[in-house]
N, C-alpha and C. Protein backbone atom coordinates (compact mmCIF):
# COMPACT_ATOMS: atom_id res chain seq x y z
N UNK A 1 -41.97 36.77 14.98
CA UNK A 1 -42.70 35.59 14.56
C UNK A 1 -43.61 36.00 13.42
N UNK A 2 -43.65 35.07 12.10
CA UNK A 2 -44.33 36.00 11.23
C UNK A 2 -45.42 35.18 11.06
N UNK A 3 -46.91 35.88 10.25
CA UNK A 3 -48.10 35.41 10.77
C UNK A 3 -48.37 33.60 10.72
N UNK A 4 -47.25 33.26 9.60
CA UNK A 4 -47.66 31.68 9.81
C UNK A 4 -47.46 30.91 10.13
N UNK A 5 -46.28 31.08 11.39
CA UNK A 5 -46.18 30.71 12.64
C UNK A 5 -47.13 30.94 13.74
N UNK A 6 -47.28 32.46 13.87
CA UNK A 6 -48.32 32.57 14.96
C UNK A 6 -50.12 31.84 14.80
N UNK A 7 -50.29 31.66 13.43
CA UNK A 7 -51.35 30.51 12.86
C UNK A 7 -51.23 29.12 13.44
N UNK A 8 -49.90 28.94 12.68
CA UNK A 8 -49.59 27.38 13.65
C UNK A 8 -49.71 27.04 14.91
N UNK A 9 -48.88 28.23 15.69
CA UNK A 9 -49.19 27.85 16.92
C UNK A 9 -50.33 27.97 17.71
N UNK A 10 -51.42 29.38 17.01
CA UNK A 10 -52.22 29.13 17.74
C UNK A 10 -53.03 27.93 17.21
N UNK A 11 -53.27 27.38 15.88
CA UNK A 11 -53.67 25.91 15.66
C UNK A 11 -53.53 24.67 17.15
N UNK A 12 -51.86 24.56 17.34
CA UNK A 12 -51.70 23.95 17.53
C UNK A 12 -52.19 23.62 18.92
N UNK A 13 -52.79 25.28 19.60
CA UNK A 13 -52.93 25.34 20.98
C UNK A 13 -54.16 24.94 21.23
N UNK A 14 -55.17 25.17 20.10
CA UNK A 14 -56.20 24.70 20.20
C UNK A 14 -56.39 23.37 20.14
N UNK A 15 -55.35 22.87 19.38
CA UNK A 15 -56.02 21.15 19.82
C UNK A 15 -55.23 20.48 21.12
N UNK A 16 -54.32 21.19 21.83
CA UNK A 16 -53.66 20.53 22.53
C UNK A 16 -54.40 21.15 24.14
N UNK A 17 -54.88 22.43 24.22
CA UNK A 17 -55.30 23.53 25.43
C UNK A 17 -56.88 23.61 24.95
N UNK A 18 -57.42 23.15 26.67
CA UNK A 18 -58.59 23.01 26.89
C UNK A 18 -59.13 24.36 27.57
N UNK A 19 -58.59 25.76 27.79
CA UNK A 19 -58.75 26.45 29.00
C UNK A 19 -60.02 27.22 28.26
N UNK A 20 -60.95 27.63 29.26
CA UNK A 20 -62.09 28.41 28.95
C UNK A 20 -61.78 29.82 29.23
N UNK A 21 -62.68 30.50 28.70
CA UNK A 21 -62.27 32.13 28.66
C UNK A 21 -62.59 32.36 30.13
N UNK A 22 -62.72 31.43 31.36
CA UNK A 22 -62.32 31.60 32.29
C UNK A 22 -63.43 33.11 32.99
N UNK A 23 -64.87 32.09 33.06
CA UNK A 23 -65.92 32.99 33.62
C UNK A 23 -66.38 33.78 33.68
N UNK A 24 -66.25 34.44 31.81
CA UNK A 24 -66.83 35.41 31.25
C UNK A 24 -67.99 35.42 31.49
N UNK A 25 -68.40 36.45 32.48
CA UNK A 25 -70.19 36.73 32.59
C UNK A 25 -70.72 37.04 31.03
N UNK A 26 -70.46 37.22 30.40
CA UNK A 26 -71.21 37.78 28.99
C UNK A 26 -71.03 36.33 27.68
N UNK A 27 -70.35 35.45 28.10
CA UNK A 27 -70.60 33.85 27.42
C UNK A 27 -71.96 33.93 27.00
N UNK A 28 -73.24 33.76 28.17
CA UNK A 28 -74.30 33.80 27.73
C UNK A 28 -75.24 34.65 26.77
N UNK A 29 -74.23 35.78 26.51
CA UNK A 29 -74.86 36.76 25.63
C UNK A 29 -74.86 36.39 24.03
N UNK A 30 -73.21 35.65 23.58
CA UNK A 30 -73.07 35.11 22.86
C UNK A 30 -73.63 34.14 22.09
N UNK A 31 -74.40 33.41 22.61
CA UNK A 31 -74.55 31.99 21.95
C UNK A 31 -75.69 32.52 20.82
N UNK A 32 -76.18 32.07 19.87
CA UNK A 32 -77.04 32.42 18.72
C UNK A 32 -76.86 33.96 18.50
N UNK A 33 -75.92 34.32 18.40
CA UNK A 33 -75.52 36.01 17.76
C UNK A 33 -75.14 35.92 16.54
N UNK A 34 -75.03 34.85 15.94
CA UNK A 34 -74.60 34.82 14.22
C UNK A 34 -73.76 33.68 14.19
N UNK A 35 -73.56 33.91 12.66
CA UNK A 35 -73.17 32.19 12.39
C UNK A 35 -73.66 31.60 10.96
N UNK A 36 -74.07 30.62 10.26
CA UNK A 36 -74.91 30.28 9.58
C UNK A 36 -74.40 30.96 8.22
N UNK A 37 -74.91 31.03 7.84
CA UNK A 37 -74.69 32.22 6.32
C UNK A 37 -74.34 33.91 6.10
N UNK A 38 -74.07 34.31 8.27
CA UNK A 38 -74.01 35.56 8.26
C UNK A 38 -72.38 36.11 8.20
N UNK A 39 -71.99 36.93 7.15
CA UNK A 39 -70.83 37.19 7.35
C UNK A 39 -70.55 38.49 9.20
N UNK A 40 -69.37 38.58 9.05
CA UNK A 40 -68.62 39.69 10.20
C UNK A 40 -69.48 40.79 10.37
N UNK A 41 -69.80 40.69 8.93
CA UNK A 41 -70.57 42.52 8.95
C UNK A 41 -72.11 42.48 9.23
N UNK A 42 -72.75 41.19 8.43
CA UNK A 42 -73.69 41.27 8.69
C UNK A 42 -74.50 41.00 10.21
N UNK A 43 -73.27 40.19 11.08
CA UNK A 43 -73.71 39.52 12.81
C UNK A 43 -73.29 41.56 13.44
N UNK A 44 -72.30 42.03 13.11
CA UNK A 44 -72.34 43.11 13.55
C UNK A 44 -73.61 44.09 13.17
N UNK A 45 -74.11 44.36 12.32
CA UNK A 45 -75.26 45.10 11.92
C UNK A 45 -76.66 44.60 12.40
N UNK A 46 -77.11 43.50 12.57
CA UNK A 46 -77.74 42.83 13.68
C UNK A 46 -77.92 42.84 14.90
N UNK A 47 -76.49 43.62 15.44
CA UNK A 47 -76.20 44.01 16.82
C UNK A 47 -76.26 45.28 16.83
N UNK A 48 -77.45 45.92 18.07
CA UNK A 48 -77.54 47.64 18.69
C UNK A 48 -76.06 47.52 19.02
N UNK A 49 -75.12 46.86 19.69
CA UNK A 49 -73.74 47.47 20.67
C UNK A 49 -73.14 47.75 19.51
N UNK A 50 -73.12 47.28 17.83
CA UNK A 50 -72.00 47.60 17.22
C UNK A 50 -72.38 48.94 16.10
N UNK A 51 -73.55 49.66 16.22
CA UNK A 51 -73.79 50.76 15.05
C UNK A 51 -72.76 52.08 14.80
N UNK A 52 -71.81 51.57 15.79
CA UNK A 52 -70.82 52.93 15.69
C UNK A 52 -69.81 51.99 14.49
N UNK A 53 -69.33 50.90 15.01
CA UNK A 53 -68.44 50.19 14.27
C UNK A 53 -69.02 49.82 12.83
N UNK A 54 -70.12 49.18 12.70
CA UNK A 54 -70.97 49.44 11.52
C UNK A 54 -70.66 50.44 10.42
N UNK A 55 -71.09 51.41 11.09
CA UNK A 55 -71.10 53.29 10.81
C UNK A 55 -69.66 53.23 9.79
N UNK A 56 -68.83 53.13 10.80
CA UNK A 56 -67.19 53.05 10.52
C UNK A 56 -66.53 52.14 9.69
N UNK A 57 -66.83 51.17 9.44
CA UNK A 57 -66.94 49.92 8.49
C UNK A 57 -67.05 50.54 6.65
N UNK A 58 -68.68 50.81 7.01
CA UNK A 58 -69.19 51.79 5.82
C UNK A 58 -68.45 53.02 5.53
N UNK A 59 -67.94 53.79 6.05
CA UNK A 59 -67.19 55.10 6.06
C UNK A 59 -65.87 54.68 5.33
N UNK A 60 -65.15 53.53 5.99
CA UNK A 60 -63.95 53.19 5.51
C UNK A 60 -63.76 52.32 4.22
N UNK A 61 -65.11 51.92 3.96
CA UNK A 61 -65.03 50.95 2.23
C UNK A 61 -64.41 49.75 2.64
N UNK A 62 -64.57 49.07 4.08
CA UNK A 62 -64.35 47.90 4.21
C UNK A 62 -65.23 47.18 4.22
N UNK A 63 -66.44 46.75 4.20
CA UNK A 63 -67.72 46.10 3.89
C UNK A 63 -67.20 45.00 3.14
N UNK A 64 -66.91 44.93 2.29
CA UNK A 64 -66.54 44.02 1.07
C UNK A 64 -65.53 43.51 1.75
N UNK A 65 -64.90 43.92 1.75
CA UNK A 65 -63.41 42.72 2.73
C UNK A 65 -63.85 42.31 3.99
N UNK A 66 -64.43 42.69 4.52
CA UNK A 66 -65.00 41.91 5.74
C UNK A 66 -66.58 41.03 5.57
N UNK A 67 -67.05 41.18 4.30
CA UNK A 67 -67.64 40.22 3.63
C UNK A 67 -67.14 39.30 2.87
N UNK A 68 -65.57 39.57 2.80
CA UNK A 68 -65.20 38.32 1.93
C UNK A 68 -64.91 37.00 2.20
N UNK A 69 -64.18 36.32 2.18
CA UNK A 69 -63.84 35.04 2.24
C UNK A 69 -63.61 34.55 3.77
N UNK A 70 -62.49 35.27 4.25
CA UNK A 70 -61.81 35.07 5.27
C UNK A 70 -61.09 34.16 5.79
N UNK A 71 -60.81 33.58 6.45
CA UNK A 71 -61.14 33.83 7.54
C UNK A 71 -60.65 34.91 8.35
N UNK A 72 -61.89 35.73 9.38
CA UNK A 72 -61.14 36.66 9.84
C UNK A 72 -61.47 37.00 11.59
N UNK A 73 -60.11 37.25 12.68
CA UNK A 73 -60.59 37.12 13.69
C UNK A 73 -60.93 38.92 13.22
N UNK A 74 -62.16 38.90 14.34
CA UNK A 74 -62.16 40.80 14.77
C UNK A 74 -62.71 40.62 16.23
N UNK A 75 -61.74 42.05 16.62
CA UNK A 75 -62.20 42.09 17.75
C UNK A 75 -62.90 44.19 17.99
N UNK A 76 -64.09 43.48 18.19
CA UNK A 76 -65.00 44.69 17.85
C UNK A 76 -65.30 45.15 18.65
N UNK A 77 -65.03 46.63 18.78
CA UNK A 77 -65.22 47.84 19.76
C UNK A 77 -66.81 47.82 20.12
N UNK A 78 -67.65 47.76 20.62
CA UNK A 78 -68.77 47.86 20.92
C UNK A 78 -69.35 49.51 20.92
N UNK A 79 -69.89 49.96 21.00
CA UNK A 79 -70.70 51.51 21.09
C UNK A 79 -69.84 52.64 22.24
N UNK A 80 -70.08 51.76 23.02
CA UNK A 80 -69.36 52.23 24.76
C UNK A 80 -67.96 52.54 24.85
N UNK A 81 -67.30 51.35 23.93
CA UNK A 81 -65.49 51.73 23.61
C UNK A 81 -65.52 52.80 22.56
N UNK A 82 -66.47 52.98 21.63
CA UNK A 82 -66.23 54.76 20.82
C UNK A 82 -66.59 56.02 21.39
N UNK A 83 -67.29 55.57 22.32
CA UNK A 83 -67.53 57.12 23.54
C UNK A 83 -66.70 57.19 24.14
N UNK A 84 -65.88 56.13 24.27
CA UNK A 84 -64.70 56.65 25.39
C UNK A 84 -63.86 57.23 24.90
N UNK A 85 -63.28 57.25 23.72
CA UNK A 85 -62.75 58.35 22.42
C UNK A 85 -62.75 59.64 22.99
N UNK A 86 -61.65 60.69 22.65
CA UNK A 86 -62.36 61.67 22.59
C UNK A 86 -63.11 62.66 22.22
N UNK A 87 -64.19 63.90 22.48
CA UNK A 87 -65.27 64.12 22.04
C UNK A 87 -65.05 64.51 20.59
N UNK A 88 -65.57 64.31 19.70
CA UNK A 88 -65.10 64.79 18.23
C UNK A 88 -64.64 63.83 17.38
N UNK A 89 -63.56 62.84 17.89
CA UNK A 89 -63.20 62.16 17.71
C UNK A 89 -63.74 61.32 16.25
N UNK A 90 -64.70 60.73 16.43
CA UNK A 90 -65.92 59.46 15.89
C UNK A 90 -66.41 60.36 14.71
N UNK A 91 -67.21 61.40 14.51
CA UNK A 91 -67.90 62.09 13.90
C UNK A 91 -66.06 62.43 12.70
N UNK A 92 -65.08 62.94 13.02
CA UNK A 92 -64.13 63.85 12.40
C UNK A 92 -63.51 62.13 11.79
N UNK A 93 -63.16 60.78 12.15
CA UNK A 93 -63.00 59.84 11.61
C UNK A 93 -63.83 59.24 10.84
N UNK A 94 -65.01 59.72 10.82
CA UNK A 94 -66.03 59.29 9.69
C UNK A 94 -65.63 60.10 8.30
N UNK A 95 -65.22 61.08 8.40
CA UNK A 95 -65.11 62.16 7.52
C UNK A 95 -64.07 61.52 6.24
N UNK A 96 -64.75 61.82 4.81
CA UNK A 96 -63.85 61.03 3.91
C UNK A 96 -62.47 61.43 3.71
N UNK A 97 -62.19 62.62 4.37
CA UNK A 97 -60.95 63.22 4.37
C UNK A 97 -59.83 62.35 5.09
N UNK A 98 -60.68 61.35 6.29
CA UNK A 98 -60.29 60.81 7.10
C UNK A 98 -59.93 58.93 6.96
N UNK A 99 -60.67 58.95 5.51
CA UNK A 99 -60.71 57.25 5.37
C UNK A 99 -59.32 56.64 5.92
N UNK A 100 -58.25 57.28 5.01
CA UNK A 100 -57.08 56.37 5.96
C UNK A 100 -56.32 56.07 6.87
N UNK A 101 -56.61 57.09 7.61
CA UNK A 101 -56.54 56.62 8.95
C UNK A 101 -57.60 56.22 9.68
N UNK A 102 -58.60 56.05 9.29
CA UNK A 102 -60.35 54.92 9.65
C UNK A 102 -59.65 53.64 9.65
N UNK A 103 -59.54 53.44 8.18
CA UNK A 103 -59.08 52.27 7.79
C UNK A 103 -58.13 51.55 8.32
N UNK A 104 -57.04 52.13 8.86
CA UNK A 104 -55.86 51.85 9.61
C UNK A 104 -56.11 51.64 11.03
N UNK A 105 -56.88 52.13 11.74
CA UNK A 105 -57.52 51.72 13.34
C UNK A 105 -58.41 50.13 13.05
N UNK A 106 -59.33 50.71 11.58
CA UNK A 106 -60.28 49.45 11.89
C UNK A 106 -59.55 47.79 11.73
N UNK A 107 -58.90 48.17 10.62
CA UNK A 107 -57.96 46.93 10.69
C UNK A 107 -57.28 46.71 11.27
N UNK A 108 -56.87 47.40 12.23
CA UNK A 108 -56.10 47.01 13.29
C UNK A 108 -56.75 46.47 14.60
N UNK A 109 -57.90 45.81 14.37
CA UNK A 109 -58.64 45.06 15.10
C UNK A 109 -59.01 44.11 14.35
N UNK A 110 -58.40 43.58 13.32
CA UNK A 110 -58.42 42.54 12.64
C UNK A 110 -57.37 41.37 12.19
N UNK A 111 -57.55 40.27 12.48
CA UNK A 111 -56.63 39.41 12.32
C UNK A 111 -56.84 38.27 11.55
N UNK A 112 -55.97 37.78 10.39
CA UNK A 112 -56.03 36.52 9.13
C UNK A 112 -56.01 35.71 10.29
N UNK A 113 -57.40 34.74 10.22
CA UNK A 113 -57.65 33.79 10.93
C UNK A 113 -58.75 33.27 11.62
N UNK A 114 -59.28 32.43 12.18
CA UNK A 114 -60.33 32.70 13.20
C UNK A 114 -60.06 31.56 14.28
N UNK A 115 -59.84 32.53 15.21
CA UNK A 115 -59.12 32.06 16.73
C UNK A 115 -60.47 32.49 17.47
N UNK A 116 -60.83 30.99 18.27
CA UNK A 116 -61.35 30.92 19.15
C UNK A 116 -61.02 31.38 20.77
N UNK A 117 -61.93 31.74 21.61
CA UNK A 117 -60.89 32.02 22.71
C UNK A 117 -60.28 30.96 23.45
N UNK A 118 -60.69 29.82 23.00
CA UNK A 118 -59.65 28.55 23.57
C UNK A 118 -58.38 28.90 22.79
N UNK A 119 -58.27 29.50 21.38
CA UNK A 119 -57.22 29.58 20.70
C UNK A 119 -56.24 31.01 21.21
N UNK A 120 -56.78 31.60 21.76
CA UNK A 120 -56.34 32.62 22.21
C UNK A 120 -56.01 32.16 23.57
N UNK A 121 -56.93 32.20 24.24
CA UNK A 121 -56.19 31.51 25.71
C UNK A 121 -55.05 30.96 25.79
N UNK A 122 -55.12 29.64 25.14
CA UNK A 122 -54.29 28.60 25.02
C UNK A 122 -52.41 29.36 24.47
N UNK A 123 -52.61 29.95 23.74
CA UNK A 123 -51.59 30.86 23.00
C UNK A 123 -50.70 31.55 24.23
N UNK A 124 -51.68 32.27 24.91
CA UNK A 124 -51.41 33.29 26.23
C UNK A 124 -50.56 32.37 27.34
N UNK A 125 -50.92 31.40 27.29
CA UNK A 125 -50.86 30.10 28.50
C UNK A 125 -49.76 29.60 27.91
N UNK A 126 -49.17 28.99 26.76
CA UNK A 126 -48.08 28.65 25.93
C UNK A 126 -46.49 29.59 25.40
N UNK A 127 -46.98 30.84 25.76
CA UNK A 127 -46.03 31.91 26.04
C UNK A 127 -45.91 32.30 26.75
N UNK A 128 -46.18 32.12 28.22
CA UNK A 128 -45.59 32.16 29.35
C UNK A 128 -46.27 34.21 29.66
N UNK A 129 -48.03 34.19 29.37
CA UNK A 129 -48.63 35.17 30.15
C UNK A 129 -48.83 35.95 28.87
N UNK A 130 -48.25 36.02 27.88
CA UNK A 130 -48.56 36.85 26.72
C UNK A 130 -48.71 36.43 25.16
N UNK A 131 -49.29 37.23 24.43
CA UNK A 131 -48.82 36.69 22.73
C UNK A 131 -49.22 37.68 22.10
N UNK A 132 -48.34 37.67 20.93
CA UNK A 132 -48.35 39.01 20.43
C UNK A 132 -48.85 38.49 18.84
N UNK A 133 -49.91 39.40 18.45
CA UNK A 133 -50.08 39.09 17.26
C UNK A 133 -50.77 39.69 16.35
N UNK A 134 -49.92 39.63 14.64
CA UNK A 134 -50.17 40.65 13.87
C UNK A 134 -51.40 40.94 12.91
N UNK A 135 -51.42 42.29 13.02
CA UNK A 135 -52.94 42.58 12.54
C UNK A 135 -52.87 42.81 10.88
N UNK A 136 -54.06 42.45 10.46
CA UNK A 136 -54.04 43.27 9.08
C UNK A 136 -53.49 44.25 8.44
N UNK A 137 -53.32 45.23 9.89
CA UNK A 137 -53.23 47.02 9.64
C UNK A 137 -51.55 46.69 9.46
N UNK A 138 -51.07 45.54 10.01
CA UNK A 138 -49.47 45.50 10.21
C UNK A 138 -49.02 45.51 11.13
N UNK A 139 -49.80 46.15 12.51
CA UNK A 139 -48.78 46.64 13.72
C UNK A 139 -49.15 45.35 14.66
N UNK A 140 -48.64 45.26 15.83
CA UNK A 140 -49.49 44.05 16.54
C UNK A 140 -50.14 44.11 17.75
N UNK A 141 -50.97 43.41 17.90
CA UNK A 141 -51.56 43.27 19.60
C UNK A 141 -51.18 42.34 20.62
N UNK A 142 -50.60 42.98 21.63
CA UNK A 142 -50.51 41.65 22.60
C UNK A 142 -51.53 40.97 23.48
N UNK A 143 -52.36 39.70 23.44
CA UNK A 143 -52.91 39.67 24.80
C UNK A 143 -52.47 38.69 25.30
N UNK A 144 -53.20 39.54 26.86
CA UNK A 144 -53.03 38.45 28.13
C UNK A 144 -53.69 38.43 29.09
N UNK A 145 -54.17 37.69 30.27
CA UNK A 145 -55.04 37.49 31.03
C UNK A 145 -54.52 38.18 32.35
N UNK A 146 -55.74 38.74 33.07
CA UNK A 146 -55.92 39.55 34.17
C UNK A 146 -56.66 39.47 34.53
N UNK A 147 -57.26 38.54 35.75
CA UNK A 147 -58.41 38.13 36.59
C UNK A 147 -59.38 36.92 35.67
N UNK A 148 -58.81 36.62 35.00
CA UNK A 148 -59.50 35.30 34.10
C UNK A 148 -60.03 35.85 32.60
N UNK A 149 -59.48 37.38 32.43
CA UNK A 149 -60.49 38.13 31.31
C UNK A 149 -59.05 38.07 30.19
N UNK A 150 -59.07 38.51 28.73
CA UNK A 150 -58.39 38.53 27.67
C UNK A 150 -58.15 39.72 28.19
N UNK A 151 -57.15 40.15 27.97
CA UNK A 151 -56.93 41.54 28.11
C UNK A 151 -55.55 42.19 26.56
N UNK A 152 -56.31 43.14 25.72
CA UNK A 152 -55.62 43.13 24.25
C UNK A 152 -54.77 44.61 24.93
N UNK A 153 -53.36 45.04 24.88
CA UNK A 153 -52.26 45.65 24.83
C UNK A 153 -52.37 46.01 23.31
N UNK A 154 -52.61 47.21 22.72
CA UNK A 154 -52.12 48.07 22.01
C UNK A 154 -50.95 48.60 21.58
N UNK A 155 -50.15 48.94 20.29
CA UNK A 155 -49.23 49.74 20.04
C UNK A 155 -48.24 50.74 20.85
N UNK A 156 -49.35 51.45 21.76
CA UNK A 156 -49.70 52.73 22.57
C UNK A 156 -49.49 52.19 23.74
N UNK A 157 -49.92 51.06 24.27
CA UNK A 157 -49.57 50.37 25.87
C UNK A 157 -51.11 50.35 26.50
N UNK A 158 -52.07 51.27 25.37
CA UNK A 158 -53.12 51.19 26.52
C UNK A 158 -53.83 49.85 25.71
N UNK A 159 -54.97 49.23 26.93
CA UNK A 159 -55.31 48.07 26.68
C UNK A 159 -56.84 48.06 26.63
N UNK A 160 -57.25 47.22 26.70
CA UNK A 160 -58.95 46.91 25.86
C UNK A 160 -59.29 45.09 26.55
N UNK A 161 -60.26 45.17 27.38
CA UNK A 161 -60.86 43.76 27.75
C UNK A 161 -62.28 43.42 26.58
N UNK A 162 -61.53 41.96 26.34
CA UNK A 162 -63.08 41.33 25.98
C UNK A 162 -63.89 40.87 26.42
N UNK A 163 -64.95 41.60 25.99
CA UNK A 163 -66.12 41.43 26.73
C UNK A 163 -66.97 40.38 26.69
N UNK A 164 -67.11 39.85 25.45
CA UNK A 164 -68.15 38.59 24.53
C UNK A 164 -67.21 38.02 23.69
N UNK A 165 -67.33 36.73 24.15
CA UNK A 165 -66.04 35.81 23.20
C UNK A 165 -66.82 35.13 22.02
N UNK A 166 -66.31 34.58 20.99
CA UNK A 166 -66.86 34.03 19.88
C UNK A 166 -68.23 33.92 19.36
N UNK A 167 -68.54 35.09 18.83
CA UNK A 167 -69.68 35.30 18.06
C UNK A 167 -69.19 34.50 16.53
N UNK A 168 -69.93 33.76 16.15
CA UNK A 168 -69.75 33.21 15.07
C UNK A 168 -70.55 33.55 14.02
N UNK A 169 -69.61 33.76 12.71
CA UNK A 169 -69.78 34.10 11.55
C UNK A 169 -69.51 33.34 10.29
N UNK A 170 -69.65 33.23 9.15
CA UNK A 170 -69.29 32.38 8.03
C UNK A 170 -68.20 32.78 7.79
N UNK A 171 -67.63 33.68 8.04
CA UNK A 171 -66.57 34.02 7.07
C UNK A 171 -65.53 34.26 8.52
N UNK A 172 -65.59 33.79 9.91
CA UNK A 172 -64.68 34.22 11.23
C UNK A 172 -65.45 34.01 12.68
N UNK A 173 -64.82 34.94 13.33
CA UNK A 173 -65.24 35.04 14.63
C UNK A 173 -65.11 36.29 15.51
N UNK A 174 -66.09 36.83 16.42
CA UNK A 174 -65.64 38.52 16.34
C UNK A 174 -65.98 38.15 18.16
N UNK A 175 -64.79 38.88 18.77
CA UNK A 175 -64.81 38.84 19.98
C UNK A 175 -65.11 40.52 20.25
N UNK A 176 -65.80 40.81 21.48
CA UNK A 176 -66.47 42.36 21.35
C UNK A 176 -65.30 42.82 22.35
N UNK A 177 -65.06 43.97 22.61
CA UNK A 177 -63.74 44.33 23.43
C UNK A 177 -64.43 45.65 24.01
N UNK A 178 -64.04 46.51 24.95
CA UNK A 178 -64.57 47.31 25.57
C UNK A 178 -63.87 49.03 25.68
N UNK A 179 -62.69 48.58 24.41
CA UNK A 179 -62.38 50.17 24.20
C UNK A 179 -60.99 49.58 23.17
N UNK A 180 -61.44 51.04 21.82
CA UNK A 180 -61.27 50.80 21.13
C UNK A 180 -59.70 51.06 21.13
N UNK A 181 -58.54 49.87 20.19
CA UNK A 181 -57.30 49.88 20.11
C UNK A 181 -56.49 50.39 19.24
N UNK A 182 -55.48 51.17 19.47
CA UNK A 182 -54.75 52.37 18.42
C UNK A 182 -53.22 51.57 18.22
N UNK A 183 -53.36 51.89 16.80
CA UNK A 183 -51.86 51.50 15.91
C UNK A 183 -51.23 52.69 16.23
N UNK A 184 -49.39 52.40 16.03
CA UNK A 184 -48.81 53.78 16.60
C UNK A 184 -49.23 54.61 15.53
């Protein structure tokens, strides 16, 4: 399915699918986290959970594209999903030796669009438990629900829950996820 189909449909799910992200304790964390005139980067730099991703942002010379236009979904590793890395890991991907493959993880938590988690839900619920869909970086993510939570499937098979659904931004929408997702 190529991305402007998977646009359409998730469009289409959103106006037709009412389902809520389904009793996310951390909803309430969300509400006034950005929005207004703040781009992706700037609601993330505002936020203590995101200074690793921040960090990594800056390292990789994506600032500017994730200040640009967009629209763009991200779904952002929080502090806690880069410790779970292993040790070395974070510090040796900062390294400029390292930009392109930085660059290639970070965008691969990025998606042309901005899908709400009704738009995501709804998608999951319309494909019969899953949906797969392609990232910036190229490769894709699948999610799907497990106990009422998003749950994002990786390249690799391993997976990543979101934690905080739709933080709003001018330029998207950044859902926070709880460990960070690898392109093959």
């Amino acid at each position: 399915m190529n991305l402007r189909n998977v646009m359409s449909a998730l469009i289409v799910m959103v106006v037709v699918s009412f389902p809520n992200f389904a009793n996310n304790d951390n909803d309430k964390k969300k509400k006034n986290a950005g929005g207004g005139d703040e781009t992706i980067v700037s609601v993330a730099a505002s936020n203590e959970n995101f200074t690793t991703l921040v960090a990594a942002v800056k390292a990789a010379g994506l600032v500017d594209v994730l200040n640009g236009d967009g629209p763009f979904t991200v779904f952002a590793p929080v502090n806690s999903a880069f410790a779970k890395l292993p040790e070395g890991t974070v510090a040796s991907l900062l390294k400029p030796e390292n930009k392109n493959l930085l660059t290639s993880i970070l965008t691969y938590h990025v998606v042309v669009g901005k899908f709400d988690a009704k738009a995501v839900v709804g998608a999951i619920k319309a494909n019969y438990g899953k949906f797969t869909v392609k990232t910036v970086q190229g490769g894709s993510l699948t999610a799907s629900l497990k106990d009422g939570k998003v749950i994002l499937t990786d390249a690799k098979g391993n997976t990543s829950t979101v934690i905080i659904t739709d933080v709003s931004a001018s330029n998207g929408i950044v859902h926070a996820i709880d460990t960070v997702v690898m392109p093959k």
